[in-house]
N, C-alpha and C. Protein backbone atom coordinates (compact mmCIF):
# COMPACT_ATOMS: atom_id res chain seq x y z
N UNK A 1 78.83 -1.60 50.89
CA UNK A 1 78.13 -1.43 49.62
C UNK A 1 76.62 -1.62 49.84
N UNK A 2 75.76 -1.01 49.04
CA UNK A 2 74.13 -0.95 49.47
C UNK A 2 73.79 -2.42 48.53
N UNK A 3 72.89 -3.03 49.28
CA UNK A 3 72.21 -3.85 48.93
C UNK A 3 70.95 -3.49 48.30
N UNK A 4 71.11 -3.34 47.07
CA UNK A 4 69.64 -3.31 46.93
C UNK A 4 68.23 -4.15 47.26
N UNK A 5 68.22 -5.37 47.04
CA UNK A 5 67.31 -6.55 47.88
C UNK A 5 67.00 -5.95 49.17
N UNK A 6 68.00 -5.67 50.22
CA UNK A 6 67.64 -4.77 51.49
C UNK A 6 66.65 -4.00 51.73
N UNK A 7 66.94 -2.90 50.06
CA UNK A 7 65.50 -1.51 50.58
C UNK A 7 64.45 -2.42 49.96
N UNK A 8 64.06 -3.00 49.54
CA UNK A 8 62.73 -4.27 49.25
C UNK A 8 62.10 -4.59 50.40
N UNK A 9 62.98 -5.20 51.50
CA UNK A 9 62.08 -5.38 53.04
C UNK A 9 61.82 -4.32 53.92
N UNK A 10 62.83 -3.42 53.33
CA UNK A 10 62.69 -2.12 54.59
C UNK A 10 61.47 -1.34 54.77
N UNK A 11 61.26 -1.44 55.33
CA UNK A 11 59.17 -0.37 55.54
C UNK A 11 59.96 0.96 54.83
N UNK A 12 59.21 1.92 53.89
CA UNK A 12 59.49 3.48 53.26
C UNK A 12 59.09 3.79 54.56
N UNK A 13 60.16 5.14 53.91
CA UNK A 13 60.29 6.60 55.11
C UNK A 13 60.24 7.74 54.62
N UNK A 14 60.69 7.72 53.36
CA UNK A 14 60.76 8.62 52.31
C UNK A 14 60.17 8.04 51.15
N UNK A 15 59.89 9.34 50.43
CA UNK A 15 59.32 9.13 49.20
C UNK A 15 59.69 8.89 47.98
N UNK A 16 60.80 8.66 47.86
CA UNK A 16 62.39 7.90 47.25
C UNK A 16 61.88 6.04 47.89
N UNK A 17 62.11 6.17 48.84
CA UNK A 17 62.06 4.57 49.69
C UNK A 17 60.91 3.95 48.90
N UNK A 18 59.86 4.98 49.35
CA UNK A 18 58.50 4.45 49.18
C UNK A 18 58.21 3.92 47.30
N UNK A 19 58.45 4.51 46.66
CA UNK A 19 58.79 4.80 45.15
C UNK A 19 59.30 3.09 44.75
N UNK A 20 60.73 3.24 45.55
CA UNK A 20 61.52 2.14 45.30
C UNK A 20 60.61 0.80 45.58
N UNK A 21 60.07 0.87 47.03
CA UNK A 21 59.18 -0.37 47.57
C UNK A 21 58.28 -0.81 47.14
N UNK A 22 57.55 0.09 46.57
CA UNK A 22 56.43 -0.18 46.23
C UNK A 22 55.47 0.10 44.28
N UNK A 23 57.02 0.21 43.62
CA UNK A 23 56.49 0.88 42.56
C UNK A 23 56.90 -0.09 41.42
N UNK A 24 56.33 0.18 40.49
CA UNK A 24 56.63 -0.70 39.02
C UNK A 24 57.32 0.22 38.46
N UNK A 25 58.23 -0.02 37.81
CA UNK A 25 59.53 0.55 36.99
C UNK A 25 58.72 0.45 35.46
N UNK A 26 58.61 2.00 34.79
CA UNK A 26 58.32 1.72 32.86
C UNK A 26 59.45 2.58 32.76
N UNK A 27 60.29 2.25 31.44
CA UNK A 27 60.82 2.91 31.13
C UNK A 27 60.96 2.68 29.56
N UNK A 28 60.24 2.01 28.88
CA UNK A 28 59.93 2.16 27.22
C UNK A 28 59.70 3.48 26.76
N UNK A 29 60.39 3.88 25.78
CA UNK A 29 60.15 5.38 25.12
C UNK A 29 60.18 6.55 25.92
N UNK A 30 60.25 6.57 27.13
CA UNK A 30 59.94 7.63 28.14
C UNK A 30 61.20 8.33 28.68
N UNK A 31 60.99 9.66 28.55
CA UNK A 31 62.25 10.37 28.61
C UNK A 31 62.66 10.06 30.23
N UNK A 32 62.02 9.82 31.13
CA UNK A 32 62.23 9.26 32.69
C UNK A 32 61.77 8.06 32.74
N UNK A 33 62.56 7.59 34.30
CA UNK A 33 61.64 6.23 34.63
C UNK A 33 60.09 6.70 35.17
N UNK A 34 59.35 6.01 34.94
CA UNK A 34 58.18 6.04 35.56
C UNK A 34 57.79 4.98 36.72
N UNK A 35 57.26 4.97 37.60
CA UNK A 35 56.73 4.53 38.58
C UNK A 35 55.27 4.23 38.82
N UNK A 36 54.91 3.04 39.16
CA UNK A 36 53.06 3.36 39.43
C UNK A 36 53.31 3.51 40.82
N UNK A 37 52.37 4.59 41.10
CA UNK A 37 52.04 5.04 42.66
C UNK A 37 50.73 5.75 42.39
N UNK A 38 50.19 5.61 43.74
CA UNK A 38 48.88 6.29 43.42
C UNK A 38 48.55 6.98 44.35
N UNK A 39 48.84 8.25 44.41
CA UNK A 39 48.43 9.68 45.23
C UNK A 39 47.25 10.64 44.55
N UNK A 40 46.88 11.04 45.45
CA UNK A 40 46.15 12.04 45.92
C UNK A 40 45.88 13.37 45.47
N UNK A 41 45.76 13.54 43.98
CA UNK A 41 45.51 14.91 43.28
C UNK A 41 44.94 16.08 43.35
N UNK A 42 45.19 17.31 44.20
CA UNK A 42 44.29 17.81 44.33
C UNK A 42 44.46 19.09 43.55
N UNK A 43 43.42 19.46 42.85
CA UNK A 43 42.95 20.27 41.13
C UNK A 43 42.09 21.23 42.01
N UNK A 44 41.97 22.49 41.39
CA UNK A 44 41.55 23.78 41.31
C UNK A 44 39.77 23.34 41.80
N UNK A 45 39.35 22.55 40.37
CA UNK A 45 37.99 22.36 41.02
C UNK A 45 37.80 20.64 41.29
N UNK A 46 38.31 19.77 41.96
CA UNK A 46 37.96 18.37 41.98
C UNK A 46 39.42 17.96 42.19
N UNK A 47 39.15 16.75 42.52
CA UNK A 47 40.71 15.52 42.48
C UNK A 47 40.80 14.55 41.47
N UNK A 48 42.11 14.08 42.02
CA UNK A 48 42.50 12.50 40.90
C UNK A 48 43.06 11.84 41.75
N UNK A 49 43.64 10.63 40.99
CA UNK A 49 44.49 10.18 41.85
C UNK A 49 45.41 9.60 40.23
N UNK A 50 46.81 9.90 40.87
CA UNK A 50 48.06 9.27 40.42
C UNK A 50 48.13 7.82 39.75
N UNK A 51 48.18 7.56 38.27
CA UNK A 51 48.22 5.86 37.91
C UNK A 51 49.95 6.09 38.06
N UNK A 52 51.08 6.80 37.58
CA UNK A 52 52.45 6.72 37.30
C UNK A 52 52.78 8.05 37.15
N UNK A 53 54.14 8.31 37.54
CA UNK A 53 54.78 9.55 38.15
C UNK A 53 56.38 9.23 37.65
N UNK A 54 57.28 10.47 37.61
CA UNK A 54 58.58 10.35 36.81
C UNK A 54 59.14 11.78 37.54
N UNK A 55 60.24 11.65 37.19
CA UNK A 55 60.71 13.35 37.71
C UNK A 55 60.12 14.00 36.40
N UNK A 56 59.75 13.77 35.88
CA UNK A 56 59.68 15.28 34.25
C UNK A 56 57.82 15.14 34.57
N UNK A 57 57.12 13.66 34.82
CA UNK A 57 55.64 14.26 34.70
C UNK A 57 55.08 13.29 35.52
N UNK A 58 53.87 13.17 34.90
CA UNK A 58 53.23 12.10 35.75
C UNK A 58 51.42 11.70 35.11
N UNK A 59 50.39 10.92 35.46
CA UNK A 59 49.44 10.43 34.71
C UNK A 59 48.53 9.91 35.54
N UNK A 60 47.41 10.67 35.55
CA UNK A 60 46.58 10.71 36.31
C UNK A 60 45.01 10.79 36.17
N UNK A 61 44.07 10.22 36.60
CA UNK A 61 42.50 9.90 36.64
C UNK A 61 42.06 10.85 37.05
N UNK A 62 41.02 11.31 36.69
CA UNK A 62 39.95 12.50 37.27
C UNK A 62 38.89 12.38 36.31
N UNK A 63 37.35 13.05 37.30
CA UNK A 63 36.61 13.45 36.58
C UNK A 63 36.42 14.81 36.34
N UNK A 64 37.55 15.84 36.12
CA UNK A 64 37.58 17.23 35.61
C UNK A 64 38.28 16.82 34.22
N UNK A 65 38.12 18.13 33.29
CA UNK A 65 37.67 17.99 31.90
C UNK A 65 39.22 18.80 31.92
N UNK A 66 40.19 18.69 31.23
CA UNK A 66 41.61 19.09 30.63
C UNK A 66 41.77 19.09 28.89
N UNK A 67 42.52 19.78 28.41
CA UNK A 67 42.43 20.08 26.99
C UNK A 67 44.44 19.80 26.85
N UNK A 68 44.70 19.44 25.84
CA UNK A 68 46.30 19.73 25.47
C UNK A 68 46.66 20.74 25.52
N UNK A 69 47.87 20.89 26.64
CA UNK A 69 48.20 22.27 26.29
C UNK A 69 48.11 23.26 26.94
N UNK A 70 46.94 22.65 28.00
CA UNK A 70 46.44 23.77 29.63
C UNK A 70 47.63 23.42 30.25
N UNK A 71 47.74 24.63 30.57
CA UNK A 71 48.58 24.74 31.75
C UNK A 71 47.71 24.38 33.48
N UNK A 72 48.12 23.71 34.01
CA UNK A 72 47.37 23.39 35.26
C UNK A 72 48.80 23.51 36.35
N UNK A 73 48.25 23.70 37.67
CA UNK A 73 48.44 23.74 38.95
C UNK A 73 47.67 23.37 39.81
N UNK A 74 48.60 22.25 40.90
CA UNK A 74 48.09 20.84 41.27
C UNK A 74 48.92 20.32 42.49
N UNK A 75 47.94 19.79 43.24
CA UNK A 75 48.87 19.31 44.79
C UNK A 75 49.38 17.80 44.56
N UNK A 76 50.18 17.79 44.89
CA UNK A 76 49.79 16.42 45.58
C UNK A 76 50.38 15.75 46.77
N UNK A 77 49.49 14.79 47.07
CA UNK A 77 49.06 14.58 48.14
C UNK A 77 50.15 13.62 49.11
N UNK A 78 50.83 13.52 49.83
CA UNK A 78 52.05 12.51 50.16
C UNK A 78 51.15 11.59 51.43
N UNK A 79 50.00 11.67 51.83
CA UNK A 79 49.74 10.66 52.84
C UNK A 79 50.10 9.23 53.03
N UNK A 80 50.68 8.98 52.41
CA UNK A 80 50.88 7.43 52.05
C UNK A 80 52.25 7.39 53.16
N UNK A 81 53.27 8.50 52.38
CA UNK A 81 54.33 8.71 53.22
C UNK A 81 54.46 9.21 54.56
N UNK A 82 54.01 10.29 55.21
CA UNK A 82 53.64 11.14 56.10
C UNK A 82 52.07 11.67 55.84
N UNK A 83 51.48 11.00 57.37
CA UNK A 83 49.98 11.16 57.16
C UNK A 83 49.80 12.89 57.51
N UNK A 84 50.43 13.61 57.67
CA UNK A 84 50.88 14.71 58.23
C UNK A 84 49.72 15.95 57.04
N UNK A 85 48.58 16.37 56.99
CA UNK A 85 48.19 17.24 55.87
C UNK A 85 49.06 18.25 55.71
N UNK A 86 50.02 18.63 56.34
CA UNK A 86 51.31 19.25 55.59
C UNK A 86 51.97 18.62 54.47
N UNK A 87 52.39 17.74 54.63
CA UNK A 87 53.27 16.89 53.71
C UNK A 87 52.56 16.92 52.30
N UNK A 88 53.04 17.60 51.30
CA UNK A 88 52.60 17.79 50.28
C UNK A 88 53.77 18.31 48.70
N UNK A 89 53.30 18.24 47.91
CA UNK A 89 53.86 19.14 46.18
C UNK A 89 53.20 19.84 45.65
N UNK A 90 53.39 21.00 46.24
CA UNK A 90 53.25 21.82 44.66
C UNK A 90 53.47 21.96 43.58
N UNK A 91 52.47 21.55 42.76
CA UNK A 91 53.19 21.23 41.22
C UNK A 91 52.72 22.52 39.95
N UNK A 92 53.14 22.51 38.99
CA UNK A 92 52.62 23.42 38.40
C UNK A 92 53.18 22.25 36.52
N UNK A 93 52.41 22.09 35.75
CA UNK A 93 52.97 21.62 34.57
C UNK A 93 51.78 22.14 32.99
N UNK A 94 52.13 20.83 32.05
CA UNK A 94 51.18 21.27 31.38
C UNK A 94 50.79 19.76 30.52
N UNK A 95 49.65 19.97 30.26
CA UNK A 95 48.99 19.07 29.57
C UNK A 95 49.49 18.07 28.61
N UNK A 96 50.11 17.07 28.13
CA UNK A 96 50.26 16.13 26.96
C UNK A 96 49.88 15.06 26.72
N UNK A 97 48.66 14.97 27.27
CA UNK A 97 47.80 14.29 26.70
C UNK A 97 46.45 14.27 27.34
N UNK A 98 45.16 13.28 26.78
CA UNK A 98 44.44 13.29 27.33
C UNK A 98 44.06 12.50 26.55
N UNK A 99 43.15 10.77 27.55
CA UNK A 99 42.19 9.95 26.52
C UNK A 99 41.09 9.74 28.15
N UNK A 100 40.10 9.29 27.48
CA UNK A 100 39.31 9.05 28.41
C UNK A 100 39.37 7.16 28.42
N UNK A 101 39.05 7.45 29.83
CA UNK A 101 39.27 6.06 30.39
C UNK A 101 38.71 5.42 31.85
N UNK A 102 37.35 4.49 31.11
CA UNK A 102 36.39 3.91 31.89
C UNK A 102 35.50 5.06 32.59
N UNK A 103 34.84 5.63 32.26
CA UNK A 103 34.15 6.55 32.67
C UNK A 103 34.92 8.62 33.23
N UNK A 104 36.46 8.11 32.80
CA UNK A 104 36.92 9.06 33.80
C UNK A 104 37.75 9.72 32.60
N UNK A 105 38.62 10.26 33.01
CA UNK A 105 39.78 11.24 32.24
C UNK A 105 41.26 10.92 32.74
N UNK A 106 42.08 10.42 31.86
CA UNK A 106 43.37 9.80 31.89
C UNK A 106 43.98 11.17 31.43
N UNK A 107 44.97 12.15 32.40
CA UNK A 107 45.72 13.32 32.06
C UNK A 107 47.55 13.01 31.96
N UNK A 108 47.71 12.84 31.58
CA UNK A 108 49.40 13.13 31.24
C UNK A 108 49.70 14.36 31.60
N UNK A 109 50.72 14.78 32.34
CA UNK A 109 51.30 16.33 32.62
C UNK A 109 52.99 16.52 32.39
N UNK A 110 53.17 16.87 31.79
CA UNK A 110 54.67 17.35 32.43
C UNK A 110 54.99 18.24 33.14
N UNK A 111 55.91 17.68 34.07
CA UNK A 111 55.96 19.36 35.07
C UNK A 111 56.45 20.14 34.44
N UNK A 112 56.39 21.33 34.85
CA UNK A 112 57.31 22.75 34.71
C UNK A 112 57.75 23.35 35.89
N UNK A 113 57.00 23.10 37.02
CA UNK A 113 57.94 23.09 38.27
C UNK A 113 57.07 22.32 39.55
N UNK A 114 57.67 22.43 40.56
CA UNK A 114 57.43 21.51 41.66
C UNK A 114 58.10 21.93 43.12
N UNK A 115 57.47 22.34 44.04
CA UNK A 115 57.98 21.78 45.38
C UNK A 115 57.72 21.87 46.76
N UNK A 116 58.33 21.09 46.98
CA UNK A 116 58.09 19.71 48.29
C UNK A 116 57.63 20.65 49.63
N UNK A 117 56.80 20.58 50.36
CA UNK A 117 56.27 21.11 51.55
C UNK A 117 56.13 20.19 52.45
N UNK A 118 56.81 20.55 53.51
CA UNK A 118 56.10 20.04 54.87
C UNK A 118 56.00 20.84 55.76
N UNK A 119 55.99 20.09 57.23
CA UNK A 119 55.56 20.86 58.84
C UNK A 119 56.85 21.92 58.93
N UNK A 120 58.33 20.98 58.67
CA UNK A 120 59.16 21.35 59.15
C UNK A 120 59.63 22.40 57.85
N UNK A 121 59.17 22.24 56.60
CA UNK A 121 59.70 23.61 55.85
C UNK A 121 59.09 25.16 55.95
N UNK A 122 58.18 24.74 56.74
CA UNK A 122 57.31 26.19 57.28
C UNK A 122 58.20 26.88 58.60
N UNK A 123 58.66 25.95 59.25
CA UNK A 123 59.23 26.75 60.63
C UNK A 123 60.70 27.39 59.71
N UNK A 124 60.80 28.25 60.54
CA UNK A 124 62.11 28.96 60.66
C UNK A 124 61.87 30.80 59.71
């Protein structure tokens, strides 16, 4: 039977692991769990970085300007997991919210789709 306490000491390998190890669990009102992790946003014109992430969306800092409702397409960044600049998401979602926060822009997204790239999904 899996121990959960176990994956707590185990160094992440994956981004499941990593999630688990290292993340704060919200799950008030929210149609998913959410997680704080903080990756590597990379936007059309500028970056962010990741405050909390869910399978349906995720919430994120930048100083680019977003409206409710844009549709955006967006990397992100897995170095944390595999320092590899392959290792990456393609994301594609849309806007639900937006407040500004401490000089910057707090974006809410929900996805609409997503996916996972690396070294090894390019060969073959």
């Amino acid at each position: 039977m899996f121990d959960q306490t176990q994956r707590f000491r185990a160094t992440p390998r994956t981004v499941r692991d990593m999630i688990v190890v290292h993340a704060e669990e919200f799950t008030k009102g929210r149609q998913a769990q959410r997680y704080r992790l903080a990756l590597t946003v990379e936007l059309e014109h500028g970056t962010g970085r990741t405050r909390d992430i869910s399978s349906s969306g995720m919430f994120f800092m930048t100083d680019q300007f977003f409206t409710l409702g844009q549709s955006i397409r967006f990397t992100l960044l897995l170095e944390h997991v595999d320092p590899s600049p392959s290792s990456h998401v393609q994301c594609q979602g849309t806007v639900v919210r937006v407040e500004p926060q401490e000089g910057h822009l707090g974006v809410a997204v929900a996805f609409t789709e997503y996916r996972f790239e690396s070294p090894l999904s390019r060969i073959g």
